[in-house]
N, C-alpha and C. Protein backbone atom coordinates (compact mmCIF):
# COMPACT_ATOMS: atom_id res chain seq x y z
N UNK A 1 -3.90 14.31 6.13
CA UNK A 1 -2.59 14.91 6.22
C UNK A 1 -2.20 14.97 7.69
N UNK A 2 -0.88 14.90 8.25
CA UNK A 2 -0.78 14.63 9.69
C UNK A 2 0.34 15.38 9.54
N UNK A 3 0.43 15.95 10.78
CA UNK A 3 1.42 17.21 11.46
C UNK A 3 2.76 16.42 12.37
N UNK A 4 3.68 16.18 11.19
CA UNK A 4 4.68 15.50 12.06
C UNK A 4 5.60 16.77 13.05
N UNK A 5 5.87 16.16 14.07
CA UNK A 5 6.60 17.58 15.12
C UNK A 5 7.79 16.14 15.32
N UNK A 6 8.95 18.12 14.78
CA UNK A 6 9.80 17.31 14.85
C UNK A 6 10.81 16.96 15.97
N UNK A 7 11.55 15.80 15.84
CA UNK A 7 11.71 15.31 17.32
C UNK A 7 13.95 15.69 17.48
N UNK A 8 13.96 16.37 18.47
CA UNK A 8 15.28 16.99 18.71
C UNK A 8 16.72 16.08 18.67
N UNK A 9 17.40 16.14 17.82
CA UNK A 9 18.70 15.10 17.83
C UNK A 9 19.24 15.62 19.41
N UNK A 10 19.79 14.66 19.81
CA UNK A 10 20.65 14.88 21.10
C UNK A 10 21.89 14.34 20.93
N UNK A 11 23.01 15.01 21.89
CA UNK A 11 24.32 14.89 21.88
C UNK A 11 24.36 13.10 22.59
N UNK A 12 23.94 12.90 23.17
CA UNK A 12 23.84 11.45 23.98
C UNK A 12 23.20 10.39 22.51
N UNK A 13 22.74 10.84 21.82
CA UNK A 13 22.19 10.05 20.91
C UNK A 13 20.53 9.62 20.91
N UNK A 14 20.07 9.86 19.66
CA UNK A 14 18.59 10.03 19.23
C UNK A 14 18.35 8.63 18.91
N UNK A 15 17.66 7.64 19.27
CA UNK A 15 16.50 6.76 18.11
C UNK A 15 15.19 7.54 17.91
N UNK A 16 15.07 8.60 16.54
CA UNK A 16 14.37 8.66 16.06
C UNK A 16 12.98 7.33 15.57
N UNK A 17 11.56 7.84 16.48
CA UNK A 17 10.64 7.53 15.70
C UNK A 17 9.92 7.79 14.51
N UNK A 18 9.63 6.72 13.43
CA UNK A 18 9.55 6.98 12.33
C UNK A 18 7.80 6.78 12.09
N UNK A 19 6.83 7.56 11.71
CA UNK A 19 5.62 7.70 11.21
C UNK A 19 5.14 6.65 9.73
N UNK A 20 3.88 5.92 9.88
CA UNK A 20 3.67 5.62 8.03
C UNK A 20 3.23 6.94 7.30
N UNK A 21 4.20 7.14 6.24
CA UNK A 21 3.37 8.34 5.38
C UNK A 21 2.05 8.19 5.24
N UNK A 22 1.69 9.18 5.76
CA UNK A 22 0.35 9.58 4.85
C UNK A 22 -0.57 9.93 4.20
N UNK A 23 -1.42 9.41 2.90
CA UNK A 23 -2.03 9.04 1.65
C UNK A 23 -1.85 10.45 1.83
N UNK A 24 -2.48 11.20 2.57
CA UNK A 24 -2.78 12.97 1.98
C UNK A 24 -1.75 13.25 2.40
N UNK A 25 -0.42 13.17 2.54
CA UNK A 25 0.90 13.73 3.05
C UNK A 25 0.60 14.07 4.47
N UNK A 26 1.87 14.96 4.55
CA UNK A 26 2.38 15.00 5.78
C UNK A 26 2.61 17.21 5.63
N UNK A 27 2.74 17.16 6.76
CA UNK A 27 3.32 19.12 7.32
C UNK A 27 4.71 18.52 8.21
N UNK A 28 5.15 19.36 8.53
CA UNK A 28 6.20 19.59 9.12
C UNK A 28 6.34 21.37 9.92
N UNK A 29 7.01 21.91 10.59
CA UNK A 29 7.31 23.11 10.85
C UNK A 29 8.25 23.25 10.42
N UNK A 30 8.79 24.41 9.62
CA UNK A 30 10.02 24.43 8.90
C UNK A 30 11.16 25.23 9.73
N UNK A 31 12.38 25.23 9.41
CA UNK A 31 13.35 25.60 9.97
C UNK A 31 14.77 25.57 9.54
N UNK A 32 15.31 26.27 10.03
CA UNK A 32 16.95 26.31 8.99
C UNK A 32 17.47 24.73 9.66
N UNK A 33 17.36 24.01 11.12
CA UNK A 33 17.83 22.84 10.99
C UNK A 33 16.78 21.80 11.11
N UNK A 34 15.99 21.82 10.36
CA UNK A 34 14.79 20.67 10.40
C UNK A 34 14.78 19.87 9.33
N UNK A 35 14.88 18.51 9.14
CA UNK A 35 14.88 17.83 8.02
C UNK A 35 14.28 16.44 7.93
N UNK A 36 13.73 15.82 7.51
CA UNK A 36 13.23 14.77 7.45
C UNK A 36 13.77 13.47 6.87
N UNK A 37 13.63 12.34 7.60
CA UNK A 37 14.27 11.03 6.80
C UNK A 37 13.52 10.54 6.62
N UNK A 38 13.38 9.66 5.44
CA UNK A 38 12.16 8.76 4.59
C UNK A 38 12.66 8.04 4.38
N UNK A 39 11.91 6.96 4.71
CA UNK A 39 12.56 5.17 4.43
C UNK A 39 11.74 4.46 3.33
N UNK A 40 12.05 4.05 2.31
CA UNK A 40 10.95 3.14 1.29
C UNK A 40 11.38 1.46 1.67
N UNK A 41 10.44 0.81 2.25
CA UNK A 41 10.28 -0.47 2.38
C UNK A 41 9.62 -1.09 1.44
N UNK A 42 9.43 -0.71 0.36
CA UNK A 42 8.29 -1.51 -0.56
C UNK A 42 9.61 -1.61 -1.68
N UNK A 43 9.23 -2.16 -2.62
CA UNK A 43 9.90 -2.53 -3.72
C UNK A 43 10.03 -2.31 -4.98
N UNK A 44 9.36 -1.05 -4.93
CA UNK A 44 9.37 0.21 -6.23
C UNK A 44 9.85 1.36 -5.40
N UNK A 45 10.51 2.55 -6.16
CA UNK A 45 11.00 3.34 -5.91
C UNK A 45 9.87 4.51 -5.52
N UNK A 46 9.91 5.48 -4.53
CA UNK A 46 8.88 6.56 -4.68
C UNK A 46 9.39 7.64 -4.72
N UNK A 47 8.76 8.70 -5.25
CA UNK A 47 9.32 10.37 -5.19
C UNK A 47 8.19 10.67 -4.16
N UNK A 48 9.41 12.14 -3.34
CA UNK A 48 9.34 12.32 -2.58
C UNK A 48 9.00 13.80 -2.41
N UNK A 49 7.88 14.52 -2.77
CA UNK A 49 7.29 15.58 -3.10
C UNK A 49 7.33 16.94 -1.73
N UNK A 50 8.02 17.89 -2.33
CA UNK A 50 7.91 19.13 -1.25
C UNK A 50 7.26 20.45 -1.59
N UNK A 51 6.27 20.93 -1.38
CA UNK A 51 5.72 22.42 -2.10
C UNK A 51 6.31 23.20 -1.75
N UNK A 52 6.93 24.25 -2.36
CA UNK A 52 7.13 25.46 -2.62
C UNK A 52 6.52 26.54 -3.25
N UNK A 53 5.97 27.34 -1.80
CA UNK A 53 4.48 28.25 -2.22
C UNK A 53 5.25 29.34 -2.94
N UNK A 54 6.43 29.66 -2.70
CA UNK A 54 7.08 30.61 -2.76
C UNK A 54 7.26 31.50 -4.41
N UNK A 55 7.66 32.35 -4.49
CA UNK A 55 8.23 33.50 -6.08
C UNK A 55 8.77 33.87 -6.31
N UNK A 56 9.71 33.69 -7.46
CA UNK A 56 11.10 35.15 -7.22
C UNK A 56 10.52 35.90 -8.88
N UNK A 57 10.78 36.82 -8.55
CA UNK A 57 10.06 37.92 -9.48
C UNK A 57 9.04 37.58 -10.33
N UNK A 58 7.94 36.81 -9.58
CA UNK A 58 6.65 36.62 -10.29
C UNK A 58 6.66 35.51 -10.76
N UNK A 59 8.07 34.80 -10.67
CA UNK A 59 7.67 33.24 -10.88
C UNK A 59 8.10 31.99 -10.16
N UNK A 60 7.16 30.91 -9.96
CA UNK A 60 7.06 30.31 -9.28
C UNK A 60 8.35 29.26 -9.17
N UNK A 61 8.70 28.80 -7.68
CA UNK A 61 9.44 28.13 -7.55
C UNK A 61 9.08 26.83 -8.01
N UNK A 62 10.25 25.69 -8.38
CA UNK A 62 9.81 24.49 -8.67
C UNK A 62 10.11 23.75 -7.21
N UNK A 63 8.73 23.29 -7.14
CA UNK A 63 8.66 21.76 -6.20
C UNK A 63 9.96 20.59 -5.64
N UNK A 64 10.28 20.31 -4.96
CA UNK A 64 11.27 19.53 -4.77
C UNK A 64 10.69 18.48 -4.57
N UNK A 65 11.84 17.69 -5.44
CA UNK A 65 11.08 16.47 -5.34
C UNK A 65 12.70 15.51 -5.72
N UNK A 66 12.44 14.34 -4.85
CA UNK A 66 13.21 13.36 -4.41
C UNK A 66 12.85 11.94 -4.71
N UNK A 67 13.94 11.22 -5.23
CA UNK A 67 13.57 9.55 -5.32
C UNK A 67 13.97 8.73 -4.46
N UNK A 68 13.27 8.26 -3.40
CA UNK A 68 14.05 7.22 -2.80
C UNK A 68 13.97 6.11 -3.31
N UNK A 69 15.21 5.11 -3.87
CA UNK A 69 15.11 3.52 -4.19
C UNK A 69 14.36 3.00 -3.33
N UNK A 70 13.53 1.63 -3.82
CA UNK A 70 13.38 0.62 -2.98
C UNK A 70 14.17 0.07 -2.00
N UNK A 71 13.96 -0.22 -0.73
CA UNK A 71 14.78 -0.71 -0.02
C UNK A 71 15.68 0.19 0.65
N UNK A 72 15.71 1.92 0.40
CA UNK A 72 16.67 2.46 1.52
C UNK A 72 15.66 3.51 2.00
N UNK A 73 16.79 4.77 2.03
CA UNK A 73 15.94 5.91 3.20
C UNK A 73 16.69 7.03 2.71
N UNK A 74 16.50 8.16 2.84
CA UNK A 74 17.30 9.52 2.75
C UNK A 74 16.63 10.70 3.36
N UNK A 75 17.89 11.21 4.09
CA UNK A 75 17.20 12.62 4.54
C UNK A 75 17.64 13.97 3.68
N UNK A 76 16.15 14.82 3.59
CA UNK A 76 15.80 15.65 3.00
C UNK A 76 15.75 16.71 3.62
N UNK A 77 16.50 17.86 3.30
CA UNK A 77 16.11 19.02 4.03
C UNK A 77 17.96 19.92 4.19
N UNK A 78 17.96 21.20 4.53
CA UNK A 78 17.06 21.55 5.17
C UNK A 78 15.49 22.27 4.38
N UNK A 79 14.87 22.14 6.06
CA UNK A 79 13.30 22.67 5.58
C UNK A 79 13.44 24.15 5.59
N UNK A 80 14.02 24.98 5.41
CA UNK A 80 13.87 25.97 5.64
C UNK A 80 12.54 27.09 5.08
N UNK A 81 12.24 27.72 6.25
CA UNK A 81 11.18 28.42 6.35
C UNK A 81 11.45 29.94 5.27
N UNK A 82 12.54 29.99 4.63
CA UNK A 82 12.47 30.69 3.10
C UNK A 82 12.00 30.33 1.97
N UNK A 83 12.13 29.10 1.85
CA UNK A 83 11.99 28.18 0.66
C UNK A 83 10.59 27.36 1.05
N UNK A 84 10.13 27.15 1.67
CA UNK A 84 8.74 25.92 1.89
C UNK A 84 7.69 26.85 3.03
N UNK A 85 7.62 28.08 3.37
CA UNK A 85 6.80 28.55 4.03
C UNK A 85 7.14 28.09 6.15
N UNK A 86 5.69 28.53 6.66
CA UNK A 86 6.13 28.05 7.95
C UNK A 86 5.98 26.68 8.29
N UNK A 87 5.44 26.00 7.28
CA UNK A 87 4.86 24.32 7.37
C UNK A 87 5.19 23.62 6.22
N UNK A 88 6.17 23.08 6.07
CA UNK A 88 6.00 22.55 4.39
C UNK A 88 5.35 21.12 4.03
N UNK A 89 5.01 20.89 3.17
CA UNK A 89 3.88 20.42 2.59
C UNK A 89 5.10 18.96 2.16
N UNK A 90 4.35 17.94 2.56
CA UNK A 90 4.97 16.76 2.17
C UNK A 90 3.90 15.55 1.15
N UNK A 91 4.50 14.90 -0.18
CA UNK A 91 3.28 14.07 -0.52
C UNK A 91 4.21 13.13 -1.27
N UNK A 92 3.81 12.22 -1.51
CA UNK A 92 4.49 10.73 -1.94
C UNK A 92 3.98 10.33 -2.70
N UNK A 93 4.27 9.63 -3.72
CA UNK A 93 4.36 8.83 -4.67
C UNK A 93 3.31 7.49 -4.32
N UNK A 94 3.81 7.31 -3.27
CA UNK A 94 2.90 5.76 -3.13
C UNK A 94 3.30 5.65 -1.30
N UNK A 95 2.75 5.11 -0.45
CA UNK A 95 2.62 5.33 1.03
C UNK A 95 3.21 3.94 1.57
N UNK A 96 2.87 2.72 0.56
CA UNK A 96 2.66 1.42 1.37
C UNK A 96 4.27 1.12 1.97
N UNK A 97 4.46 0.58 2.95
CA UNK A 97 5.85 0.87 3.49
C UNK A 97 6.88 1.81 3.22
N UNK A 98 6.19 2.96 3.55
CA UNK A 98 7.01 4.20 3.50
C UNK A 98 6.98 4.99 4.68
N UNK A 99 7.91 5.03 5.75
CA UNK A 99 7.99 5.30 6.68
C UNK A 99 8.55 6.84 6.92
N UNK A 100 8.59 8.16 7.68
CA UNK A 100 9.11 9.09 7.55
C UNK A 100 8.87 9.89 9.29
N UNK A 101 10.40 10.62 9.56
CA UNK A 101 10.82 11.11 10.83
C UNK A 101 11.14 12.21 10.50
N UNK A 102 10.25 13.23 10.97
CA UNK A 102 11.04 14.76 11.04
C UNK A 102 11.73 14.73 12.18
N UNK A 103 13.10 15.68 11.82
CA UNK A 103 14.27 15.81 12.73
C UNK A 103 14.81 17.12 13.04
N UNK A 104 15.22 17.71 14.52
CA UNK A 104 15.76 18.79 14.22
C UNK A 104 17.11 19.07 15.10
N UNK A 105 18.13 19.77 14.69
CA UNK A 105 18.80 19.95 16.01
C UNK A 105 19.31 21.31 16.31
């Protein structure tokens, strides 16, 4: 599992670097503007898995979870540190050209 830190949009303009997912997921630090973009380069679609440790009156939140098509990207989030804890938990479907950038501004 690898600790992506996320990298600051700027007014001048960001090229975000993008990470290969990986097999045991990914963390993040969460935040009201932190969000992540995921790119699927492979040619099946993958979901895009978020834990939510969280409870509302004794019962458990459901997981977020996302499909990216083959062939594009989408950003997810926000991460906020109500909903996914102080680190949220990232895991995928399948890794092989699946690229992913935490972002914040």
């Amino acid at each position: 599992m690898a600790a992506l830190v996320p990298q600051v949009v700027q007014i001048a303009g960001t090229a975000p670097t993008a990470n290969a997912a990986s097999a045991g997921g990914d963390t993040v630090p969460t935040g009201d503007r932190t969000w992540i973009h995921v790119t699927n380069g492979s040619g099946s679609s993958v979901t895009v898995t978020i834990a939510t440790p969280g409870t509302v009156s004794g019962l458990a939140i459901a997981d977020v979870t996302v499909a990216i098509p083959a062939g594009t990207g989408k950003d997810i989030g926000p991460l906020t540190t109500a909903l996914f804890g102080d680190n949220a938990a990232i895991t995928y479907s399948a890794t092989t050209s699946v690229t992913v950038a935490a972002l914040s501004i």
